[in-house]
PDB file of N, CA and C in Angstrom:
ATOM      1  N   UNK A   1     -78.370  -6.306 -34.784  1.00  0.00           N
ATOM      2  CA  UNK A   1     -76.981  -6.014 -35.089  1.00  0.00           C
ATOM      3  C   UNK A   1     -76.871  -5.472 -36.506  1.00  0.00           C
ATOM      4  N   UNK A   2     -75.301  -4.868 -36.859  1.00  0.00           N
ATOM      5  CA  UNK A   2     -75.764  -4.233 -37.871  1.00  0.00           C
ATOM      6  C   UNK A   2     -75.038  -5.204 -38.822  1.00  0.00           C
ATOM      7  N   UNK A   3     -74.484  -4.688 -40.167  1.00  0.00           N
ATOM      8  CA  UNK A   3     -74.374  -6.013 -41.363  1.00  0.00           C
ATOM      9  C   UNK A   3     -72.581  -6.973 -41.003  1.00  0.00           C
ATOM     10  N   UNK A   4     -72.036  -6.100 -40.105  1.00  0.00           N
ATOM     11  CA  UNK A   4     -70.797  -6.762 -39.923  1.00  0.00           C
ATOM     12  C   UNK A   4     -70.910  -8.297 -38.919  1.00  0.00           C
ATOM     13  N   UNK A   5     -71.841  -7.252 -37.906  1.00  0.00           N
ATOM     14  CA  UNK A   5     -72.947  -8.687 -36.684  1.00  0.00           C
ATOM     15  C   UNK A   5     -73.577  -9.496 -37.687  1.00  0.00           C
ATOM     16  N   UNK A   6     -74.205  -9.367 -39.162  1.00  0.00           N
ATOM     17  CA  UNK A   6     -75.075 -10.535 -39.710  1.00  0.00           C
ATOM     18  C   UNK A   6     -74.179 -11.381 -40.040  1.00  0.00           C
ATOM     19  N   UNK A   7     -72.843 -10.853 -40.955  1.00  0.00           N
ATOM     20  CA  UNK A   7     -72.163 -11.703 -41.391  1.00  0.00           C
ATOM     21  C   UNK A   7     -71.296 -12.403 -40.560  1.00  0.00           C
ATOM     22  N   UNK A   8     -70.315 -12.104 -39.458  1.00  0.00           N
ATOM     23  CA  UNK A   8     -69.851 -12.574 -38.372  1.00  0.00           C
ATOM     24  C   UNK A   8     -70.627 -13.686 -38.030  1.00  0.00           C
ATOM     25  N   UNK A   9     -71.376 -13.278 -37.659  1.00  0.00           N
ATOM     26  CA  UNK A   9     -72.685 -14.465 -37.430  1.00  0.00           C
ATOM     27  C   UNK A   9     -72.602 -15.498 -38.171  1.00  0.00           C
ATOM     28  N   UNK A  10     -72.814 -15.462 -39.521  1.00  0.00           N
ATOM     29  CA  UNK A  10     -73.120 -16.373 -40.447  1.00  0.00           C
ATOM     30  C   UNK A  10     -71.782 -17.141 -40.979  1.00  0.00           C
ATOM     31  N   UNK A  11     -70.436 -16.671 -40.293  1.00  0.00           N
ATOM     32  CA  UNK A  11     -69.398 -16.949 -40.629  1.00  0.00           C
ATOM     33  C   UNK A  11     -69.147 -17.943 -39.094  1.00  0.00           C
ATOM     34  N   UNK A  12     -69.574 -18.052 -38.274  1.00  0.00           N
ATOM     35  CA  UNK A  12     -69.338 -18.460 -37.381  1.00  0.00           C
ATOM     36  C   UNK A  12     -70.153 -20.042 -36.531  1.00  0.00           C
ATOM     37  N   UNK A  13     -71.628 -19.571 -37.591  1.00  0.00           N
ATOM     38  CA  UNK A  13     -72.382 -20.315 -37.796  1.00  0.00           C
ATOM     39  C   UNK A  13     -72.330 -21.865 -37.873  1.00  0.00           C
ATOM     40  N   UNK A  14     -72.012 -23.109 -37.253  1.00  0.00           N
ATOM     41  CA  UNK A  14     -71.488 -24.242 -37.999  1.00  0.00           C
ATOM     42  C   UNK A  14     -72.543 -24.859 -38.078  1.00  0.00           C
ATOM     43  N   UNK A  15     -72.931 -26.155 -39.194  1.00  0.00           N
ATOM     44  CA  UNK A  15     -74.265 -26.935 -39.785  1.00  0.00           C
ATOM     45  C   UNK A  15     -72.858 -28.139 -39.474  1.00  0.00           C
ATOM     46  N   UNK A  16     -74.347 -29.168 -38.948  1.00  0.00           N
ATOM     47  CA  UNK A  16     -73.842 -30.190 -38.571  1.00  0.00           C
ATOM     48  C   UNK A  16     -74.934 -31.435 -39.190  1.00  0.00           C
ATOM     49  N   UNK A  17     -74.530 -32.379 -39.141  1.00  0.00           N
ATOM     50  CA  UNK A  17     -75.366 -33.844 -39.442  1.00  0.00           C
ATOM     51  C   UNK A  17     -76.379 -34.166 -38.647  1.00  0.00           C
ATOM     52  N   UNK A  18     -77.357 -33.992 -38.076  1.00  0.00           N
ATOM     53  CA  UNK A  18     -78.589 -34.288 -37.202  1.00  0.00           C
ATOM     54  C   UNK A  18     -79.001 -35.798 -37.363  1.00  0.00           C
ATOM     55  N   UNK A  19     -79.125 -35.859 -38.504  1.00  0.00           N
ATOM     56  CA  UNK A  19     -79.931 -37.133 -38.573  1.00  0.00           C
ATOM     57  C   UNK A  19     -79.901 -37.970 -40.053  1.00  0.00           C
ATOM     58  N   UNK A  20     -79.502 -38.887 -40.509  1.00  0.00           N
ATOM     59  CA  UNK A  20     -79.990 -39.825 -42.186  1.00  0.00           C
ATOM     60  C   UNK A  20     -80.926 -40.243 -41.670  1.00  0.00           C
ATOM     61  N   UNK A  21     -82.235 -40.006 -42.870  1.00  0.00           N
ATOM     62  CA  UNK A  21     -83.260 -40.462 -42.559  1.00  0.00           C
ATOM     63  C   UNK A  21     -83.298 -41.838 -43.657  1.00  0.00           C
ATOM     64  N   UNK A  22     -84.349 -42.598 -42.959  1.00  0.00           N
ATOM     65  CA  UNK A  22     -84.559 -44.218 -43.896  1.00  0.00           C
ATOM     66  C   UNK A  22     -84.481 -43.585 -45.538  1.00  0.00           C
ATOM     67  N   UNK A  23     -84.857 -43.027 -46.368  1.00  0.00           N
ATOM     68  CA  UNK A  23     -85.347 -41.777 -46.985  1.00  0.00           C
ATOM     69  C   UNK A  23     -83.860 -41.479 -47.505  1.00  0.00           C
ATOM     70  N   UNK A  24     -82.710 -41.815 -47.246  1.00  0.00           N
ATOM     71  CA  UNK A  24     -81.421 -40.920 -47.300  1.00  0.00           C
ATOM     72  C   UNK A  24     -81.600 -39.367 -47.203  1.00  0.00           C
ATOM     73  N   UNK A  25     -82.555 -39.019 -46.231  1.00  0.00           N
ATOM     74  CA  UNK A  25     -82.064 -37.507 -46.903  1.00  0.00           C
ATOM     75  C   UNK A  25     -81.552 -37.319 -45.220  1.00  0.00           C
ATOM     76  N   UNK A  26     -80.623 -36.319 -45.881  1.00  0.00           N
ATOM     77  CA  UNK A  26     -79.916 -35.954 -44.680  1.00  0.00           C
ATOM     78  C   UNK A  26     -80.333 -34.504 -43.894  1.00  0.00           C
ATOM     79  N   UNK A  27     -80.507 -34.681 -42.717  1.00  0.00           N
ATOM     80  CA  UNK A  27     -80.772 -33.354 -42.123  1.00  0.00           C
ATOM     81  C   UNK A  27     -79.545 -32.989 -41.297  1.00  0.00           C
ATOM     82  N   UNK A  28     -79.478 -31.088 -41.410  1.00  0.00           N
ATOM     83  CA  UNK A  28     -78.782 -30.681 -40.919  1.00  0.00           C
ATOM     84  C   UNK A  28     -79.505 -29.970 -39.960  1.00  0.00           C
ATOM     85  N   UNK A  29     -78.050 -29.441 -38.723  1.00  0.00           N
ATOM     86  CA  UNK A  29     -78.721 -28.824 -37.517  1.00  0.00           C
ATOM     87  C   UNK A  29     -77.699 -27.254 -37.555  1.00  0.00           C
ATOM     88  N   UNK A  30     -78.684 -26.575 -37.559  1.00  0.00           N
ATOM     89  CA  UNK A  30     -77.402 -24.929 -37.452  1.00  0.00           C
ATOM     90  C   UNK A  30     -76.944 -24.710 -36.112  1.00  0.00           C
ATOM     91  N   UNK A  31     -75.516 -24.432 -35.393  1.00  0.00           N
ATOM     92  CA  UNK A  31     -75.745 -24.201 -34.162  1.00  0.00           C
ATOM     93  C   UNK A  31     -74.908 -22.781 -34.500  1.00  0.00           C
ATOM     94  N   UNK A  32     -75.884 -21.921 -34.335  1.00  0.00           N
ATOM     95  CA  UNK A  32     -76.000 -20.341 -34.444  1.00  0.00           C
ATOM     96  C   UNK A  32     -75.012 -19.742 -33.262  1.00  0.00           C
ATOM     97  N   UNK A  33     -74.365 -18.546 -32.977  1.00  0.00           N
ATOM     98  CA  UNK A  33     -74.017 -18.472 -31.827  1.00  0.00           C
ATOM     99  C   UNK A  33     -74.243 -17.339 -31.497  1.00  0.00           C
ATOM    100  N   UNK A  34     -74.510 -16.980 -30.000  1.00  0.00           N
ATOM    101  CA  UNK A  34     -75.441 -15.977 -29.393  1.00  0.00           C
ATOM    102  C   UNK A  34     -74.815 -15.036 -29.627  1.00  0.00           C
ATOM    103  N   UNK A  35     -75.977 -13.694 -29.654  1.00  0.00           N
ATOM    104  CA  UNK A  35     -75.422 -12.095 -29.613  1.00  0.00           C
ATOM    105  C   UNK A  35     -74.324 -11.413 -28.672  1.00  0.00           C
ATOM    106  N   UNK A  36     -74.074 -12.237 -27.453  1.00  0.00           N
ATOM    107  CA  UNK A  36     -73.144 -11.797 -26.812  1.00  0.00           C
ATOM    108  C   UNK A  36     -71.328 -12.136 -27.417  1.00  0.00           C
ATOM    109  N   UNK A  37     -71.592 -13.543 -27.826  1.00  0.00           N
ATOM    110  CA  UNK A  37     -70.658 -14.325 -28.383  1.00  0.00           C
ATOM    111  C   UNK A  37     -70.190 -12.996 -29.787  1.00  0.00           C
ATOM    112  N   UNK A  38     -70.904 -13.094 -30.623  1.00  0.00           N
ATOM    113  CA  UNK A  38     -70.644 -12.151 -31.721  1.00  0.00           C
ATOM    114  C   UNK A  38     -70.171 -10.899 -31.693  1.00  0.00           C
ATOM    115  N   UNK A  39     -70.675 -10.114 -30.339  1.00  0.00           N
ATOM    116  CA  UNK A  39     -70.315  -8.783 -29.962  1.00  0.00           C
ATOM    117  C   UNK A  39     -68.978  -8.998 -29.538  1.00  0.00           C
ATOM    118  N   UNK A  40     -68.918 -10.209 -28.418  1.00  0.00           N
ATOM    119  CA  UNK A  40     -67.391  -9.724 -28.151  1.00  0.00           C
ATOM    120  C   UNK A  40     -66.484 -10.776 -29.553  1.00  0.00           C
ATOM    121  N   UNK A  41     -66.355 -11.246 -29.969  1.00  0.00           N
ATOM    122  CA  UNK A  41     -65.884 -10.988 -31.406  1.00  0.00           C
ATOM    123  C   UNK A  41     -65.480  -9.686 -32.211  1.00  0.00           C
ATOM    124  N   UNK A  42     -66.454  -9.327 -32.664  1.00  0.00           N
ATOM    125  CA  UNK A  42     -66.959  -7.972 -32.970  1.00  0.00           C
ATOM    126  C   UNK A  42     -65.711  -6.895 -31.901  1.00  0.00           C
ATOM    127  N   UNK A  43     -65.679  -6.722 -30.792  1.00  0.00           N
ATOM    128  CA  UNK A  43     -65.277  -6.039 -29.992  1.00  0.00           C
ATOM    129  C   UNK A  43     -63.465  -6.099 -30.221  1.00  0.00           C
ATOM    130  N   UNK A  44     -63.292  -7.707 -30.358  1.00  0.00           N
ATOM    131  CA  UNK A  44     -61.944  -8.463 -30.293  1.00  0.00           C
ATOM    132  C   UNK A  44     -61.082  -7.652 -31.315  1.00  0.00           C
ATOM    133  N   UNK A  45     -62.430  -7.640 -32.819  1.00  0.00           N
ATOM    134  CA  UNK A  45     -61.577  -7.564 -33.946  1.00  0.00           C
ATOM    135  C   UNK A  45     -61.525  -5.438 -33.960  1.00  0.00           C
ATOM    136  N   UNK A  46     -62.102  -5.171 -33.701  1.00  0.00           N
ATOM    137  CA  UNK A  46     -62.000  -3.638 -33.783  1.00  0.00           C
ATOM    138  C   UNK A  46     -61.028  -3.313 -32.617  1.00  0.00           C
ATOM    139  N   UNK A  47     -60.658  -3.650 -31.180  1.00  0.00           N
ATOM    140  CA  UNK A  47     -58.978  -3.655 -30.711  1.00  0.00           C
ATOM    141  C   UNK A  47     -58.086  -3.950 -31.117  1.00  0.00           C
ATOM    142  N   UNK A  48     -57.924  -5.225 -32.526  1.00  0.00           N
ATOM    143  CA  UNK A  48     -56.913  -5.445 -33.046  1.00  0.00           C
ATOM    144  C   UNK A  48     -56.729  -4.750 -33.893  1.00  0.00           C
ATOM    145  N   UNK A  49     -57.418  -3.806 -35.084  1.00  0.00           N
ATOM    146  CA  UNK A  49     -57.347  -3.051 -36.017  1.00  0.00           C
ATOM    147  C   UNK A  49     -56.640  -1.940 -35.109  1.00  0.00           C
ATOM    148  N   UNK A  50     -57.522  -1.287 -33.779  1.00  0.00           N
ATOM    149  CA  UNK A  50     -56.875  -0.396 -33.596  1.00  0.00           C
ATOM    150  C   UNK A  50     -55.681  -0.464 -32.968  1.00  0.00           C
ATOM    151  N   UNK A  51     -55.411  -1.154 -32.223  1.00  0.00           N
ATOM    152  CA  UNK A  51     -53.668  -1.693 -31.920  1.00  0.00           C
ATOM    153  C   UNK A  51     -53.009  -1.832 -33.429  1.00  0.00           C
ATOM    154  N   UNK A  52     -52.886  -2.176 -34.133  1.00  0.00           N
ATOM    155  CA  UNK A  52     -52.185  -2.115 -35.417  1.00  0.00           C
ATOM    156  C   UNK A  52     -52.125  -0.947 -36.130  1.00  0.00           C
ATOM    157  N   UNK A  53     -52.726   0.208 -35.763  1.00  0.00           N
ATOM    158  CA  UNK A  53     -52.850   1.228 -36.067  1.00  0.00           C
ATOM    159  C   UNK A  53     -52.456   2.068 -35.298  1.00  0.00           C
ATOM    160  N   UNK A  54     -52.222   1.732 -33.829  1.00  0.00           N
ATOM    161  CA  UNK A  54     -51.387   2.385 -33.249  1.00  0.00           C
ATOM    162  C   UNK A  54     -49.971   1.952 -33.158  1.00  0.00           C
ATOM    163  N   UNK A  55     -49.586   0.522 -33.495  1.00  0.00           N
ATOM    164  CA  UNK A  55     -48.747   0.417 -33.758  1.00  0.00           C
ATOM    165  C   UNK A  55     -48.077   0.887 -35.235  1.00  0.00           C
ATOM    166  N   UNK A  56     -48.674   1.532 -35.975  1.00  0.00           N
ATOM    167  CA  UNK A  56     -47.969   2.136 -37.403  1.00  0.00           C
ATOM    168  C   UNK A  56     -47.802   3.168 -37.119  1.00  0.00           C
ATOM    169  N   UNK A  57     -48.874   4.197 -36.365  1.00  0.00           N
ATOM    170  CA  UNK A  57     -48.290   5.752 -35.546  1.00  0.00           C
ATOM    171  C   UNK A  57     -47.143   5.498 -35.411  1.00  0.00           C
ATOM    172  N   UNK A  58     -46.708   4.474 -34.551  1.00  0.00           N
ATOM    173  CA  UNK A  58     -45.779   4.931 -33.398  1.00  0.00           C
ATOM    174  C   UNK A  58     -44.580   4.525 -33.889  1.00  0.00           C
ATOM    175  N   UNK A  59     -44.702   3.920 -34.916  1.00  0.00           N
ATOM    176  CA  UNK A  59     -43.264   3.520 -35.486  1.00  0.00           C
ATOM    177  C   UNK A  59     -42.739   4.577 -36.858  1.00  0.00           C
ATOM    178  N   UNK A  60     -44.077   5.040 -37.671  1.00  0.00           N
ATOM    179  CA  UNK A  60     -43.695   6.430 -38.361  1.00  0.00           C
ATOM    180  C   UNK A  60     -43.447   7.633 -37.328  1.00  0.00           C
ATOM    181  N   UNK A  61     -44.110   7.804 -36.129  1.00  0.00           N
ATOM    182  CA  UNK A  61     -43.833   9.165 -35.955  1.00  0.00           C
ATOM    183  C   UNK A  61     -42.650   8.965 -34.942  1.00  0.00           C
ATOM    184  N   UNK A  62     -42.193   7.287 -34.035  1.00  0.00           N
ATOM    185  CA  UNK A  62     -41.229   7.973 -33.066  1.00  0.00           C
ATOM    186  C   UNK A  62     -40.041   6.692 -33.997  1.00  0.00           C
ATOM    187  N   UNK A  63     -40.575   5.512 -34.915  1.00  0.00           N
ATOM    188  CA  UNK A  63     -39.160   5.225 -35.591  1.00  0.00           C
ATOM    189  C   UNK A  63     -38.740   3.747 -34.983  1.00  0.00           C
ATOM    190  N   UNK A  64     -39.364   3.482 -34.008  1.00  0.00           N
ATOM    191  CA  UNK A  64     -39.035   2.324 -33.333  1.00  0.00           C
ATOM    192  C   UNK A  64     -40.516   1.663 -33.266  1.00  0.00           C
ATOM    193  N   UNK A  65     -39.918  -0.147 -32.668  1.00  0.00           N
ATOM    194  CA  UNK A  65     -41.108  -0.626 -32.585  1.00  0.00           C
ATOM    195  C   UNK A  65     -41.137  -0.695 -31.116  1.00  0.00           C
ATOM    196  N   UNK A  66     -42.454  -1.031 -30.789  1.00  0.00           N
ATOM    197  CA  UNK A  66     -42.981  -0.973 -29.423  1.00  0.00           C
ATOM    198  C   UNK A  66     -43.520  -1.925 -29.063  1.00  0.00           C
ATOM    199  N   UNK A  67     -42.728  -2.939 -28.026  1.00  0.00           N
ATOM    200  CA  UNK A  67     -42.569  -4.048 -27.639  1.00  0.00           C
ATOM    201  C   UNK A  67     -44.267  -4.323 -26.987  1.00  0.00           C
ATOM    202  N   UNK A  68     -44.760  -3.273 -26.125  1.00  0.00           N
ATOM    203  CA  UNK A  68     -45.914  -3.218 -25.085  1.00  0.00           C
ATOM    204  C   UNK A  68     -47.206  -3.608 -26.646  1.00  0.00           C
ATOM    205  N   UNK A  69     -47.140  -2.537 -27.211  1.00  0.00           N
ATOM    206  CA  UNK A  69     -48.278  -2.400 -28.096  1.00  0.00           C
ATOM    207  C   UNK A  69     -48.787  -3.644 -28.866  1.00  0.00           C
ATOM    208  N   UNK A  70     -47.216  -4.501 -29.153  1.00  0.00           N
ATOM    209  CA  UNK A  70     -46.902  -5.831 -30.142  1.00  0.00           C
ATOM    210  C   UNK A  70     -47.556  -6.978 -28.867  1.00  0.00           C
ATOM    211  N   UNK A  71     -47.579  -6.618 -28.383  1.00  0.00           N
ATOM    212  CA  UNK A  71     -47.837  -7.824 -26.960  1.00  0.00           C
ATOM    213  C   UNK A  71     -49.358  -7.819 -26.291  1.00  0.00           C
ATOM    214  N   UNK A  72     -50.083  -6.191 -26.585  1.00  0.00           N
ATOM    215  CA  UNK A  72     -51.555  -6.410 -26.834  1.00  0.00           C
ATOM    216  C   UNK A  72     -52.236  -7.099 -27.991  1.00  0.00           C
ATOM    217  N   UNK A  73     -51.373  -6.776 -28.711  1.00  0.00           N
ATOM    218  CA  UNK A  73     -52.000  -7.454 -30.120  1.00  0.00           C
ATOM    219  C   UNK A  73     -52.219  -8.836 -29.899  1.00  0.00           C
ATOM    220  N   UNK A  74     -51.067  -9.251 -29.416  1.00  0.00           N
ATOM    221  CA  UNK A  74     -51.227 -10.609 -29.425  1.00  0.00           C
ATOM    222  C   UNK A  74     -52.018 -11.067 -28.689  1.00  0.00           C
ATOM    223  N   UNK A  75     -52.557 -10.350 -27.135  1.00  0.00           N
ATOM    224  CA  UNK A  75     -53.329 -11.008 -26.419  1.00  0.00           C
ATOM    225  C   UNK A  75     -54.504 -10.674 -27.334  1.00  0.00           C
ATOM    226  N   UNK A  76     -54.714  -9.809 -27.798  1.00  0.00           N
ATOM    227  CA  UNK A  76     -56.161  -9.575 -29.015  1.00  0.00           C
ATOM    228  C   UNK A  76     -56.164 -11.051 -29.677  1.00  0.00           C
ATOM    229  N   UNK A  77     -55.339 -11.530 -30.204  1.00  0.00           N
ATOM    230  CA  UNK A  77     -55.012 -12.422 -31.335  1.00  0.00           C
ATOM    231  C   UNK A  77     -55.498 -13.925 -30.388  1.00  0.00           C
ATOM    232  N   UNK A  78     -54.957 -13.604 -29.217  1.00  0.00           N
ATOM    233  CA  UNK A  78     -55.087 -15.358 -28.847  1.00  0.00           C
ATOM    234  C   UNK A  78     -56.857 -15.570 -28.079  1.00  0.00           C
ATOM    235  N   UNK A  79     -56.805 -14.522 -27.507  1.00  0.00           N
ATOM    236  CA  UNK A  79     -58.688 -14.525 -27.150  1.00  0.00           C
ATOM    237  C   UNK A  79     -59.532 -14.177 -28.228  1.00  0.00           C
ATOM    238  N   UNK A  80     -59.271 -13.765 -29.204  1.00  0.00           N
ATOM    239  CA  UNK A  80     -60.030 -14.749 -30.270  1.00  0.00           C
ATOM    240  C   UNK A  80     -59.745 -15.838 -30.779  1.00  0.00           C
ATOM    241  N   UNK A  81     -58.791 -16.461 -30.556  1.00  0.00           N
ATOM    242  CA  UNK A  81     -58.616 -17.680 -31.236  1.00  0.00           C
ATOM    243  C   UNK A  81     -59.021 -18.381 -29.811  1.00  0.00           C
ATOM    244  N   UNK A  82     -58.724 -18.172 -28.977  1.00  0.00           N
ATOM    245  CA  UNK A  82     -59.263 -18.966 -27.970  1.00  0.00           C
ATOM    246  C   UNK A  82     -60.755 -18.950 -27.946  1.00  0.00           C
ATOM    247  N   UNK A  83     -61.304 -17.996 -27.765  1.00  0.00           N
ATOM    248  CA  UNK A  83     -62.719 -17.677 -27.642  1.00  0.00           C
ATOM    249  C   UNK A  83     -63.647 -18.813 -29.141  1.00  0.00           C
ATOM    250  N   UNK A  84     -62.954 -18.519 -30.229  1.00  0.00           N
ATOM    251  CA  UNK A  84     -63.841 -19.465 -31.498  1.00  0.00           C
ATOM    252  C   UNK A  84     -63.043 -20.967 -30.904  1.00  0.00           C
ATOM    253  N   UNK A  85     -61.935 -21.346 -30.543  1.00  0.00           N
ATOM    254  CA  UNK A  85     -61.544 -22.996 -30.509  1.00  0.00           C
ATOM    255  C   UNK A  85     -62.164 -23.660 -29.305  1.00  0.00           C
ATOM    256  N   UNK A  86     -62.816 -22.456 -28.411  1.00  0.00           N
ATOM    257  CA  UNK A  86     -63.265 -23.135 -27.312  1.00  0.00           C
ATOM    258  C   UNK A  86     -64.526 -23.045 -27.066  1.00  0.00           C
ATOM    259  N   UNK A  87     -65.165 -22.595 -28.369  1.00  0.00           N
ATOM    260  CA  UNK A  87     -66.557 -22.900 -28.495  1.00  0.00           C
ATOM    261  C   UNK A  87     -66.685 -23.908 -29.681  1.00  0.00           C
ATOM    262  N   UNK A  88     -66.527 -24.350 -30.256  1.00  0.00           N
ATOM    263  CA  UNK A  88     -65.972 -25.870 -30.574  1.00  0.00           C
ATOM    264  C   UNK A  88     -65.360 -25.965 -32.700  1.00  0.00           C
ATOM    265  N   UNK A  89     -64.697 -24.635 -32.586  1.00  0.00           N
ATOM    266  CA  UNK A  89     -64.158 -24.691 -33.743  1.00  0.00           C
ATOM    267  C   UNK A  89     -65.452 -23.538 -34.880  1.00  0.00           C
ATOM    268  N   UNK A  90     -64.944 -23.573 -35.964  1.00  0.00           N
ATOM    269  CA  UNK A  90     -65.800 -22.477 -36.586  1.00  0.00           C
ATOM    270  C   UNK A  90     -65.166 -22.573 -38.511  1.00  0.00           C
TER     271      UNK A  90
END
């Protein structure tokens, strides 16, 4: 992937508590999330840029807002938020 996939990645990334050892030292566990997971992320956030961008066309060139366009966005908006809360937060 290219550097937007590394960082996405690494933003999405959560470290968790594995284990205190006798030792106190604490180990952590990364649970990384797969290339498919990231792409459609990745995918989510470049429909919402461009819906917001078609929603600024359309309100400079015809003056009004556009109820349809405002209502993709949002489904953009909630399958990613659904998609990261239902893989167990981020």
């Amino acid at each position: 992937m290219g550097r937007i996939g590394d960082w996405l990645r690494a933003r999405l990334t959560r470290k968790r508590i594995a284990s205190i050892g006798v030792d106190r030292k604490v180990r952590y566990v990364e649970d990384v999330p797969s290339d498919r997971f990231v792409l459609i992320v990745e995918l989510m956030i470049v429909f919402f840029v461009g819906l917001i961008a078609l929603e600024v066309v359309h309100m400079l060139v015809i003056g009004a807002w556009n109820e349809i366009i405002f209502n993709g966005i949002m489904l953009v908006v909630g399958t990613i938020v659904g998609a990261v809360w239902g893989r167990g937060g981020s």
